[in-house]
Protein backbone atom coordinates (compact mmCIF):
# COMPACT_ATOMS: atom_id res chain seq x y z
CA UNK A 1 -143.81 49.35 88.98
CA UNK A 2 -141.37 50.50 91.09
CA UNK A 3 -141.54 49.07 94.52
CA UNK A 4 -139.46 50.12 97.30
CA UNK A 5 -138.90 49.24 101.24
CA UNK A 6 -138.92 52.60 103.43
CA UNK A 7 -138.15 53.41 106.74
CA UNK A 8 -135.67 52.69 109.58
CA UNK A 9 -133.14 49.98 109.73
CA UNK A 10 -134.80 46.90 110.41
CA UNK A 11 -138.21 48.15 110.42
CA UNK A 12 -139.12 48.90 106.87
CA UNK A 13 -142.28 48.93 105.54
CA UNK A 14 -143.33 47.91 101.82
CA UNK A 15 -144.21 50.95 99.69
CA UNK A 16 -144.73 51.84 95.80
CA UNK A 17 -143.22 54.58 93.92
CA UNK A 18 -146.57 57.19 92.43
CA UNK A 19 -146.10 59.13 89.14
CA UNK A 20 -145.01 61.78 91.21
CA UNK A 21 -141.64 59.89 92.48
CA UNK A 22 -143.28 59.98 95.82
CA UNK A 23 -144.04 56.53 97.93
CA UNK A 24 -147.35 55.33 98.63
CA UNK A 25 -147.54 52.67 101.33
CA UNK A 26 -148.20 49.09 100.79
CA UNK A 27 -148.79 47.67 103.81
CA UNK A 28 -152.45 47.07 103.56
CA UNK A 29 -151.99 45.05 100.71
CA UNK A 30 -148.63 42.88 101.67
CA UNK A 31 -146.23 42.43 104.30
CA UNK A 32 -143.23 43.52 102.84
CA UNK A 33 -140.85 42.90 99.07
CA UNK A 34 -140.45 39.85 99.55
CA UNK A 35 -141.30 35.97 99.02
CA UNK A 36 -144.61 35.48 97.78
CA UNK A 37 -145.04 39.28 97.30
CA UNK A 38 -142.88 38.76 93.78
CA UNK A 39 -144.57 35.65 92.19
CA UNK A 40 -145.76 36.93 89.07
CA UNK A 41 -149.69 36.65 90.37
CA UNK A 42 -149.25 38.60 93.41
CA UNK A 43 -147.78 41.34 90.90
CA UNK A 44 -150.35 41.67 89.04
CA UNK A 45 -152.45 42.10 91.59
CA UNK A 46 -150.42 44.96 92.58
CA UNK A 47 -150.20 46.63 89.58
CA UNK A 48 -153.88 47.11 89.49
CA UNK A 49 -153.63 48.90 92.50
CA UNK A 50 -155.31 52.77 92.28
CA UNK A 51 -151.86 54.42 93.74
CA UNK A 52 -153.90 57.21 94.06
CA UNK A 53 -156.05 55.52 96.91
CA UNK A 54 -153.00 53.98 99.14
CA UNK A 55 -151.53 56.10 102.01
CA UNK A 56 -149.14 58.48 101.22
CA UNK A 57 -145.47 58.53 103.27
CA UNK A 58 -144.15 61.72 104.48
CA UNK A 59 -140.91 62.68 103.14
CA UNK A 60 -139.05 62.55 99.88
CA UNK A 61 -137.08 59.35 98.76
CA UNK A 62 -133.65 58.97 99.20
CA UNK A 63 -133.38 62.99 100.69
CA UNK A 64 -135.55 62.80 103.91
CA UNK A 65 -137.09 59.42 103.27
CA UNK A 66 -134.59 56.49 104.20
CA UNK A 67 -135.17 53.67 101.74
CA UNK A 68 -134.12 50.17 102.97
CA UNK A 69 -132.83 47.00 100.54
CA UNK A 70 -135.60 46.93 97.82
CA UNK A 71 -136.04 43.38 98.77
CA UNK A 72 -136.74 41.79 102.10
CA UNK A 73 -135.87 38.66 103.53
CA UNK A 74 -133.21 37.41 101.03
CA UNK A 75 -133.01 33.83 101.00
CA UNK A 76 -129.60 33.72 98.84
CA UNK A 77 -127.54 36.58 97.62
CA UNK A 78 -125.83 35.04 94.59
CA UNK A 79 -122.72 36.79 92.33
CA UNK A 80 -121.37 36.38 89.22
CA UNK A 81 -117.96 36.82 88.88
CA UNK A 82 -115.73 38.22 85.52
CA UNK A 83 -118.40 38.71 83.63
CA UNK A 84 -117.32 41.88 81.26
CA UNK A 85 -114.97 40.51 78.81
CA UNK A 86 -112.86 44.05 79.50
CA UNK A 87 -113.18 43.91 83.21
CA UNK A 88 -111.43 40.76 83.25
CA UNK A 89 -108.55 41.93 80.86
CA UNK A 90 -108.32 44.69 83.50
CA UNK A 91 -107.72 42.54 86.24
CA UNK A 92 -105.41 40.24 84.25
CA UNK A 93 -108.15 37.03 84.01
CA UNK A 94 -108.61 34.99 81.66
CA UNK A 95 -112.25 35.37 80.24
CA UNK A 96 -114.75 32.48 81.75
CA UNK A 97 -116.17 29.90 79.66
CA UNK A 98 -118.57 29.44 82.18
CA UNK A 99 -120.72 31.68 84.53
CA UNK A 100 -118.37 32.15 88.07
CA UNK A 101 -120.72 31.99 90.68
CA UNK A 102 -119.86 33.07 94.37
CA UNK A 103 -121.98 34.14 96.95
CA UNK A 104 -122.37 37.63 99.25
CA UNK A 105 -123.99 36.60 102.51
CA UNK A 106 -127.45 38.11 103.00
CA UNK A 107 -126.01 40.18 106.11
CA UNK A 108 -124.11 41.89 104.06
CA UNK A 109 -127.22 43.47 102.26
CA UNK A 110 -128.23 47.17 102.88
CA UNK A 111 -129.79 50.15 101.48
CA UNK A 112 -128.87 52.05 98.70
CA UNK A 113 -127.58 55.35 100.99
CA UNK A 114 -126.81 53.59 104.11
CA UNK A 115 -122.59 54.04 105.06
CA UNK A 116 -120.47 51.63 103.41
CA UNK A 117 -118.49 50.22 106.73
CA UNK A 118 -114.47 49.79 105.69
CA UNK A 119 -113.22 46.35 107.56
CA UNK A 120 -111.10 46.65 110.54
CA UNK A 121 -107.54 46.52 108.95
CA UNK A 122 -108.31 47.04 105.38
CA UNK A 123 -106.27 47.94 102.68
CA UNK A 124 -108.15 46.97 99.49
CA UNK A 125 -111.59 47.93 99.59
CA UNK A 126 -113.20 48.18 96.50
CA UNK A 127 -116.50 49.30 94.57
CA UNK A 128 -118.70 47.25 91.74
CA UNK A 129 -121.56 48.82 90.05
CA UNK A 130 -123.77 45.96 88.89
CA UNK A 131 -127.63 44.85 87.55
CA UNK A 132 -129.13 43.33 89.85
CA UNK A 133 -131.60 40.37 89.18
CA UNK A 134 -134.23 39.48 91.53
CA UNK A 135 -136.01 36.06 91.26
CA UNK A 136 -140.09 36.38 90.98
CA UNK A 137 -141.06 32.38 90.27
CA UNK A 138 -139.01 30.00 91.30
CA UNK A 139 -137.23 26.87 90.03
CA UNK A 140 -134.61 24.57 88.97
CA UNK A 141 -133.17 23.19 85.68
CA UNK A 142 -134.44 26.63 84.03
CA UNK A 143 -134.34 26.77 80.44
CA UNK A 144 -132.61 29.68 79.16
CA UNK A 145 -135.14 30.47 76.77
CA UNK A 146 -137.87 30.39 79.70
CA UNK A 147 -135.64 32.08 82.10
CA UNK A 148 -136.69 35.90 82.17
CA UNK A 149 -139.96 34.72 82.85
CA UNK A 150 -138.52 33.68 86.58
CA UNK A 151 -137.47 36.92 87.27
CA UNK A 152 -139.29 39.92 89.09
CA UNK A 153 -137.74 42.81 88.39
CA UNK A 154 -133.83 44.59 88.45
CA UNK A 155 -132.19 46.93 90.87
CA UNK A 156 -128.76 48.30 91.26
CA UNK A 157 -126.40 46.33 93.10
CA UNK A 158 -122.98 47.81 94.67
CA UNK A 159 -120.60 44.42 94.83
CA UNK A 160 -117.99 45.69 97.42
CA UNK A 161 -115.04 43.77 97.69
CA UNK A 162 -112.26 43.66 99.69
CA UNK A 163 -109.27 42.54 97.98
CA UNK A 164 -106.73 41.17 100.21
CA UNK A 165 -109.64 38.68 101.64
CA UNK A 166 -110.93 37.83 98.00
CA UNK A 167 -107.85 37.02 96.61
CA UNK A 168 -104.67 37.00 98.92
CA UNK A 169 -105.95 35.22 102.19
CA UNK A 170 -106.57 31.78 101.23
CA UNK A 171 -110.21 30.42 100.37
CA UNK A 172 -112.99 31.59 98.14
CA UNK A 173 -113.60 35.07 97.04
CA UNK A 174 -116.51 35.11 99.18
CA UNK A 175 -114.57 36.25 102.30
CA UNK A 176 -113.82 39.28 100.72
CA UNK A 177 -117.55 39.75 99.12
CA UNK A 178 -119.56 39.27 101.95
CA UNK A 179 -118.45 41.58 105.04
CA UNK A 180 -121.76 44.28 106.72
CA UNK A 181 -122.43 46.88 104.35
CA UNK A 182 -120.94 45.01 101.35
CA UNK A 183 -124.38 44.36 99.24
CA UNK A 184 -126.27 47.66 99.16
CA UNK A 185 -129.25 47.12 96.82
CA UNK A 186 -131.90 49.63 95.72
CA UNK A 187 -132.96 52.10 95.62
CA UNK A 188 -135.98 50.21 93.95
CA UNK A 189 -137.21 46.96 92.65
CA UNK A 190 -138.21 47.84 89.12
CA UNK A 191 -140.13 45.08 87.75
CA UNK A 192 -139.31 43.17 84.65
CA UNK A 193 -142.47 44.50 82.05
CA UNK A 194 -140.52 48.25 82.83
CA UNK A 195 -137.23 47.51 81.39
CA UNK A 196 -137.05 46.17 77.85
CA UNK A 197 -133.80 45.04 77.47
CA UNK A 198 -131.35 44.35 80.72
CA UNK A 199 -128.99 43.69 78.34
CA UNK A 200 -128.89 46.99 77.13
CA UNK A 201 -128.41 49.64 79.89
CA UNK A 202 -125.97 51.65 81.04
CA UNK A 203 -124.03 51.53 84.15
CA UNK A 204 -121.77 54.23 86.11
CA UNK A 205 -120.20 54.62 89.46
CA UNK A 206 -118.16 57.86 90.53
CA UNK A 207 -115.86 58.02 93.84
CA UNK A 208 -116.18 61.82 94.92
CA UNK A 209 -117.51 62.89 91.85
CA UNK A 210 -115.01 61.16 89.71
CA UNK A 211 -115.93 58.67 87.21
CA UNK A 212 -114.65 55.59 88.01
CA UNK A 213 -116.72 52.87 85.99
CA UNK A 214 -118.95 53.97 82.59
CA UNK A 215 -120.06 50.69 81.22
CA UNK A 216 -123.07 48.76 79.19
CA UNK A 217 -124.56 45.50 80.43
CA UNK A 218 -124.40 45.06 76.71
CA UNK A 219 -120.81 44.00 76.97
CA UNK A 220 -121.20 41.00 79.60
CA UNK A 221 -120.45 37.61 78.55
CA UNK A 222 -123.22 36.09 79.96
CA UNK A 223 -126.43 37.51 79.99
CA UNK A 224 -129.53 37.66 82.18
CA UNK A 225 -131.34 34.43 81.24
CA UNK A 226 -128.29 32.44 80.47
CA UNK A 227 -126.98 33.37 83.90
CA UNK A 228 -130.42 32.32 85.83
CA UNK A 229 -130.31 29.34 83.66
CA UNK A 230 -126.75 28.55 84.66
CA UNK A 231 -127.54 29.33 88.54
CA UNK A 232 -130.37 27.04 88.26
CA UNK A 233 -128.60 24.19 87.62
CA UNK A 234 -126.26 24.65 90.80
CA UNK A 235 -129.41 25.60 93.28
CA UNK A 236 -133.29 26.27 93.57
CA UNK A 237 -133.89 29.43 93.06
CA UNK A 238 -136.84 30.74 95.16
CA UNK A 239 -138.85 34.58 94.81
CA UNK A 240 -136.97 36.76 96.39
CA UNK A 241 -133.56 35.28 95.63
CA UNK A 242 -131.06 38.26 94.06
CA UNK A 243 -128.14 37.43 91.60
CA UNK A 244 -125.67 39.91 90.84
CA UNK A 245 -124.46 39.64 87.30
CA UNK A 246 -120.93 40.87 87.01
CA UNK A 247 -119.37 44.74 87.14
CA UNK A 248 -117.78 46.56 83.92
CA UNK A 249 -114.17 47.89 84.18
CA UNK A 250 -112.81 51.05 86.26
CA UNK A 251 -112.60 48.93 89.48
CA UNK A 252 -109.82 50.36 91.65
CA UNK A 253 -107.86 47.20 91.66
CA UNK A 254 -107.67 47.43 87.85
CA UNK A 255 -106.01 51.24 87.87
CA UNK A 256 -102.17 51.46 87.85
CA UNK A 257 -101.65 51.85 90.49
CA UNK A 258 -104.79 50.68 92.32
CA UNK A 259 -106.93 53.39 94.09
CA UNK A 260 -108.91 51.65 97.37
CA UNK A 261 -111.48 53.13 99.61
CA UNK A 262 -109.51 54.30 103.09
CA UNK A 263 -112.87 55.70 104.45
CA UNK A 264 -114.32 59.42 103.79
CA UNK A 265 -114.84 58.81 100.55
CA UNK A 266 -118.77 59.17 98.70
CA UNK A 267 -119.74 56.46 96.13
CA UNK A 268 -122.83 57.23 93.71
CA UNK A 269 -123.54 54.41 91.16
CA UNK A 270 -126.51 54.28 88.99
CA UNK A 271 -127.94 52.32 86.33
CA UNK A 272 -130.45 53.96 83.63
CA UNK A 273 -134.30 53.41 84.59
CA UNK A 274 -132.98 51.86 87.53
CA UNK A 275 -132.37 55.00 90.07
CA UNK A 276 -129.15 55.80 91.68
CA UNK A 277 -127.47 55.18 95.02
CA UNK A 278 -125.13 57.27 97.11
CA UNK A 279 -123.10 55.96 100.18
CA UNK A 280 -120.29 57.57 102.22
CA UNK A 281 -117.97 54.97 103.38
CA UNK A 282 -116.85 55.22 107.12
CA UNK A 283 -113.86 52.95 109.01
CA UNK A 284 -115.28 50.07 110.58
């Protein structure tokens, strides 16, 4: 299933991708993406839905149909840092021995299309395509062998960062990681029995139509269920949680010289059987 949040900011409503790529509306059935809605009962119960029988919303996705975060009422929005073996060599890291974990406040979540707001003052802006992993039963001291059984589904994940806050003024990266705008996620929640193998997919990003990143989440270091694992050791986890696991190289910090957003700029990033998003970045 593909399951999607639709309409305007604040107000979304839960829908369902048909065969057709058009949404069907949900709202009968649950009150939005989120919580309870991604236990692994309650999606079951959805996927024996007739999509055929559920309201159909005007408009086409992502063109005249706004779709919202994929997932509603984020409890935590947890990140994993350096975790492509050649991003870090990029940015001149040494590779982790253990999962880096930060976190990207849950107001920084958005849609997939909305603007991408630059910070007052910044100089460093940057872009990270990423898988997404969103948390369908929850728990703590996960084994890693029982850990894609706790998740829900995947969705594409930008990881905006701003530099000079991550790294140059004091702190933790999360300063940099969590500004508005900074965590659009979407277009869809795809759920786990649709994709095989979330090690194996490919992963792009292109900056006015030029490719920036062209990766494989088969390169990370750490994968899916060793990172939930990992995170469950450190926290809960609870449905609805989202982890970001890591971006491949072509960040703009790691070109020589470093290319930054300064605003006017589109992004589209995309990760196969996961959809694609598109966001014009404006000055804050």
């Amino acid at each position: 299933m593909k399951l999607v949040r639709h309409g305007a900011k604040g107000r979304e409503r839960p829908g369902i991708l048909d065969a057709e790529g058009r949404v069907r509306d949900l709202s009968d059935h649950v009150a939005d993406i989120a919580g309870e809605t991604l236990l692994p009962e309650s999606l079951a119960r959805l996927s024996r839905l007739d999509l055929r029988a559920l309201p159909l919303i005007e408009g086409i996705p992502q063109a005249d149909l706004r779709l919202g975060p994929c997932v509603g009422q984020v409890g935590k929005f947890v990140a994993i840092g350096l975790n492509y073996a050649d991003h870090a060599a990029e940015t001149g890291a040494q590779i982790p021995t253990e999962p880096i974990i930060f976190n990207k406040w849950t107001s920084s979540i958005s849609g997939p299309d909305d603007d991408v707001e630059l910070p007052r003052g910044s100089t460093k802006t940057d872009w990270e395509v990423e898988l997404g992993v969103v948390i369908g039963r929850g728990g703590k001291y996960i084994e890693a062998a029982d850990a894609l059984d706790h998740v829900a589904g995947y969705c594409v994940v930008n990881d905006i960062s701003e530099r000079e806050w991550q790294a140059e003024r004091g702190g933790t990266w999360d300063k940099g990681k969590g500004f508005d705008t900074f965590g659009p996620i979407g277009p869809w929640l795809v759920t786990a029995d649709e994709i095989a193998d979330p090690g194996a997919l490919a992963l792009w990003l292109e900056v006015d139509g030029r490719r920036r990143q062209d990766g494989s989440t088969a390169t990370m270091i750490f994968g899916v269920a060793e990172i939930v694992a990992y995170a469950s050791r450190c926290m809960s986890l609870q449905p609805g949680d989202v982890i970001t696991t890591g971006t491949p190289p072509g960040v703009g910090m790691g070109h020589k010289p470093p290319v930054y957003l300064r605003g006017g700029e589109v992004m589209r990033l995309g990760i196969a059987g996961l959809g694609t998003q598109t966001q014009r970045v404006v000055r804050g």
